[in-house]
Protein backbone atom coordinates (compact mmCIF):
# COMPACT_ATOMS: atom_id res chain seq x y z
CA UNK A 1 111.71 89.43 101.10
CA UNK A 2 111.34 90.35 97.48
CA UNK A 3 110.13 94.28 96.85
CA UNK A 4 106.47 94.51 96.76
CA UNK A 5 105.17 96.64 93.05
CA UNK A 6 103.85 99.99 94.37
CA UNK A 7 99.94 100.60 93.49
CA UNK A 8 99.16 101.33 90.23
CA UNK A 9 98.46 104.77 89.76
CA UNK A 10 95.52 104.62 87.76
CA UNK A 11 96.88 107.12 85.15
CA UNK A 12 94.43 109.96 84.47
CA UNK A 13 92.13 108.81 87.18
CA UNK A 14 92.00 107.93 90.76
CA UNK A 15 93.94 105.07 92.06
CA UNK A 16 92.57 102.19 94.45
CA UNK A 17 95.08 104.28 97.31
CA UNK A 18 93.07 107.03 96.65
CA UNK A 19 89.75 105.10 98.05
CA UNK A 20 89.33 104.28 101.78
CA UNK A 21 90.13 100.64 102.32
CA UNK A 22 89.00 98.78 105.79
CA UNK A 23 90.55 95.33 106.02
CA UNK A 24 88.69 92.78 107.81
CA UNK A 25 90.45 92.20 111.30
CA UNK A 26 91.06 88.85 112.10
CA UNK A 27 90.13 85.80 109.92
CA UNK A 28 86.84 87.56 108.56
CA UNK A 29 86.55 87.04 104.82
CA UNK A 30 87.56 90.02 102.27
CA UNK A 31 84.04 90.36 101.67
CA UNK A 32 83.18 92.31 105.04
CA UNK A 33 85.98 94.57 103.70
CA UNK A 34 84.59 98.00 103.70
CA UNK A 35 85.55 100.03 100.86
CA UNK A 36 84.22 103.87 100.08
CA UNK A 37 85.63 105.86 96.65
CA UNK A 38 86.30 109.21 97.29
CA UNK A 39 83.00 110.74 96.23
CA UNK A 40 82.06 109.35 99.87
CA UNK A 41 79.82 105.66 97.60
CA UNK A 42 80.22 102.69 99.03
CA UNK A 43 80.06 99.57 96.58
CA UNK A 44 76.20 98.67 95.38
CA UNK A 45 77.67 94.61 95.06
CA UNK A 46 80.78 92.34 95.23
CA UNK A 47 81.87 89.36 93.74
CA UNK A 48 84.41 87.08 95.49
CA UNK A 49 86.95 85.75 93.18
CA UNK A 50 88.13 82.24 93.50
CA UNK A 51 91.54 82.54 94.78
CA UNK A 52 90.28 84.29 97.69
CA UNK A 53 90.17 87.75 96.26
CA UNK A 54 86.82 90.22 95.74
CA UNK A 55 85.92 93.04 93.95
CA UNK A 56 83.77 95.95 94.67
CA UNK A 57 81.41 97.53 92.08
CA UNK A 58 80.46 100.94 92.07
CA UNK A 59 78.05 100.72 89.32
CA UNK A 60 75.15 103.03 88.74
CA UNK A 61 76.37 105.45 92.08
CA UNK A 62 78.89 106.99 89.82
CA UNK A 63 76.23 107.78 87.17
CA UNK A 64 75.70 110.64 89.37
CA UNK A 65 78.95 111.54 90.62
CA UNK A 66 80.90 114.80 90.22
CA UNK A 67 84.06 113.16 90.57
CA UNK A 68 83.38 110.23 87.67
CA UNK A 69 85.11 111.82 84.97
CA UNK A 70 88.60 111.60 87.53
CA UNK A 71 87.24 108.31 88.75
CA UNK A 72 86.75 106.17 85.95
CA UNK A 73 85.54 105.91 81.71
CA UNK A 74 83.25 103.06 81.86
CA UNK A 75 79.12 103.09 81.68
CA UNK A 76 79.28 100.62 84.24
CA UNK A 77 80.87 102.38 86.86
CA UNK A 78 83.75 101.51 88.89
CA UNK A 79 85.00 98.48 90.78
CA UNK A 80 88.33 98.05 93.01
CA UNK A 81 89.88 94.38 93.52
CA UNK A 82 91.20 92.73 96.83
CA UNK A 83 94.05 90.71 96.32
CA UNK A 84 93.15 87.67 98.74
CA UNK A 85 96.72 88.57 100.09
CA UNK A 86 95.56 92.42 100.13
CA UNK A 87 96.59 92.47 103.85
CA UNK A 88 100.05 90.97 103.69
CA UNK A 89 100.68 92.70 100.40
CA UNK A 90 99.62 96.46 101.95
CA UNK A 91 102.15 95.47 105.37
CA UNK A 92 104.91 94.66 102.91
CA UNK A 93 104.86 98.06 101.01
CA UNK A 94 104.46 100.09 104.53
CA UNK A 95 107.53 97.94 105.44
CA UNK A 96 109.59 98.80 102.52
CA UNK A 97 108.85 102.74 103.55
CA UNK A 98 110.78 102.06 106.68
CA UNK A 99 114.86 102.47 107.46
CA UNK A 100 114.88 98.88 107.85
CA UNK A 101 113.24 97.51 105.12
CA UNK A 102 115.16 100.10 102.28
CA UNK A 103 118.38 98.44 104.25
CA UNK A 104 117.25 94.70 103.12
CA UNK A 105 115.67 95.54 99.67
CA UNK A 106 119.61 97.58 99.28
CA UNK A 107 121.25 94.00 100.10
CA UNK A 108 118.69 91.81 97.94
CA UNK A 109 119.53 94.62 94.96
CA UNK A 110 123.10 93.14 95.35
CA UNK A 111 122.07 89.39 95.37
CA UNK A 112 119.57 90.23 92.22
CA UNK A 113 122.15 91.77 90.02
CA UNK A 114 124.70 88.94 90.36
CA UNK A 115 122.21 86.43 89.70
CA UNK A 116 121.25 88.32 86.95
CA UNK A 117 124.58 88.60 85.41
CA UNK A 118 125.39 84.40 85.66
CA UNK A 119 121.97 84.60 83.91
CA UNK A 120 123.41 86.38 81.38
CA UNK A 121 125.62 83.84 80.93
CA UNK A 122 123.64 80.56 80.95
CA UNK A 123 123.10 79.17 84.58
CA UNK A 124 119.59 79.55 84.20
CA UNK A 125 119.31 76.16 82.19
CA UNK A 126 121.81 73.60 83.00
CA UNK A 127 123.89 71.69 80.45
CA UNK A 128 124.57 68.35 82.57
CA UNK A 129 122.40 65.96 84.41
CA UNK A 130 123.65 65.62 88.18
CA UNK A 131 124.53 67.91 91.20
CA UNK A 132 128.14 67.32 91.00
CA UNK A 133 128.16 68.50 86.59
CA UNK A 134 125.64 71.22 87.78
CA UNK A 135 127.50 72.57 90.98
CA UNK A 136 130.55 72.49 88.63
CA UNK A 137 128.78 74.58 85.97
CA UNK A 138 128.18 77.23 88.40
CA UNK A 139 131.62 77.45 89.36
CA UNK A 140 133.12 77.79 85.96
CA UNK A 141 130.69 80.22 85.05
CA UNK A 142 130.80 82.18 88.34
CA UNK A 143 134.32 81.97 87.61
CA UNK A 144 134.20 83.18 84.06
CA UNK A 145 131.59 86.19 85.33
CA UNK A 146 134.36 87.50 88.47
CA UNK A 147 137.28 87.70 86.06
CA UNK A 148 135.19 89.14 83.43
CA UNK A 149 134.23 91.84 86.28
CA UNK A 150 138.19 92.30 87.23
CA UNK A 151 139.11 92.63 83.39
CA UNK A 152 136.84 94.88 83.25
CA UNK A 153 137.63 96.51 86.18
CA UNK A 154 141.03 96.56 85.29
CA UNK A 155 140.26 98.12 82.09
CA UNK A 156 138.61 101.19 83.54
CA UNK A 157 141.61 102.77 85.55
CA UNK A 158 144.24 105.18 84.03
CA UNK A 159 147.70 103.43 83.14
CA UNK A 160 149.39 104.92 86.29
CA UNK A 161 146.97 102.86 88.47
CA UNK A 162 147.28 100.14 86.43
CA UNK A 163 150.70 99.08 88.05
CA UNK A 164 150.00 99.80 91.45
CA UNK A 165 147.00 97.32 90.84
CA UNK A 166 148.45 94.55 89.58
């Protein structure tokens, strides 16, 4: 369950969480998505992407509206995009809002750094052929990457401590 990117925020002008989004229930296609900006226009066209995905064009409906200079800077209007996933991807970030979804992106921000740190060090790319050289790779440099975090560790208390430490 890797953290879902928030929405972008469209800057200086409204984002797509500012527009009112109905998902298609069921199996129905993104394109009977109903999507309305929040001048109150609903899209003049779509276009369904091949991946799955559509987007909505605005076009000549925000020629006239009051709210196009906070909307968007282009002649042609404005369009929002459906991620073919849009549904899975809008339940993941309400998830992440919850108690217990900030409890398992807190554990996975554990299990990120330390991969992060062997990366640091090389495991990304491995320097033998075979699962016995590679497993053993990853325990020297584990290794290497715990007692560089002790030394470290070590390092960082006041000489008193130091004795009661050791």
């Amino acid at each position: 369950s890797a953290k879902v990117p928030a929405s972008p925020t469209g800057g200086a002008f409204y984002s797509k969480s500012e527009f009112h989004i109905e998902l298609p229930v069921g199996d129905q296609s993104l394109k009977e998505a109903v999507v309305t900006c929040p001048g109150g226009a609903v899209p003049e066209r779509l276009k369904a992407e091949a991946g799955g995905g559509v987007t909505f064009y605005f076009g000549g409906q925000c020629d006239s509206c009051p709210l196009q200079l906070q909307c968007t800077p282009s002649a042609n209007g404005r369009s929002v995009h459906l991620h073919a996933q849009e549904k899975l991807i809008q339940a993941a970030r309400e998830f992440q809002k919850t108690k217990k979804g900030r409890e398992i992106l807190r554990k996975r921000l554990i299990i990120e750094n330390s991969l992060a740190r062997l990366a640091t060090h090389g495991i990304g790319q491995a320097k033998y052929v075979g699962h016995d050289k590679t497993g053993f790779q990853l325990s020297i440099t584990a290794t290497v990457v715990n007692l560089r975090r002790t030394w470290n560790w070590m390092a960082a208390k006041p000489e008193g401590q130091m004795a009661i430490a050791a």
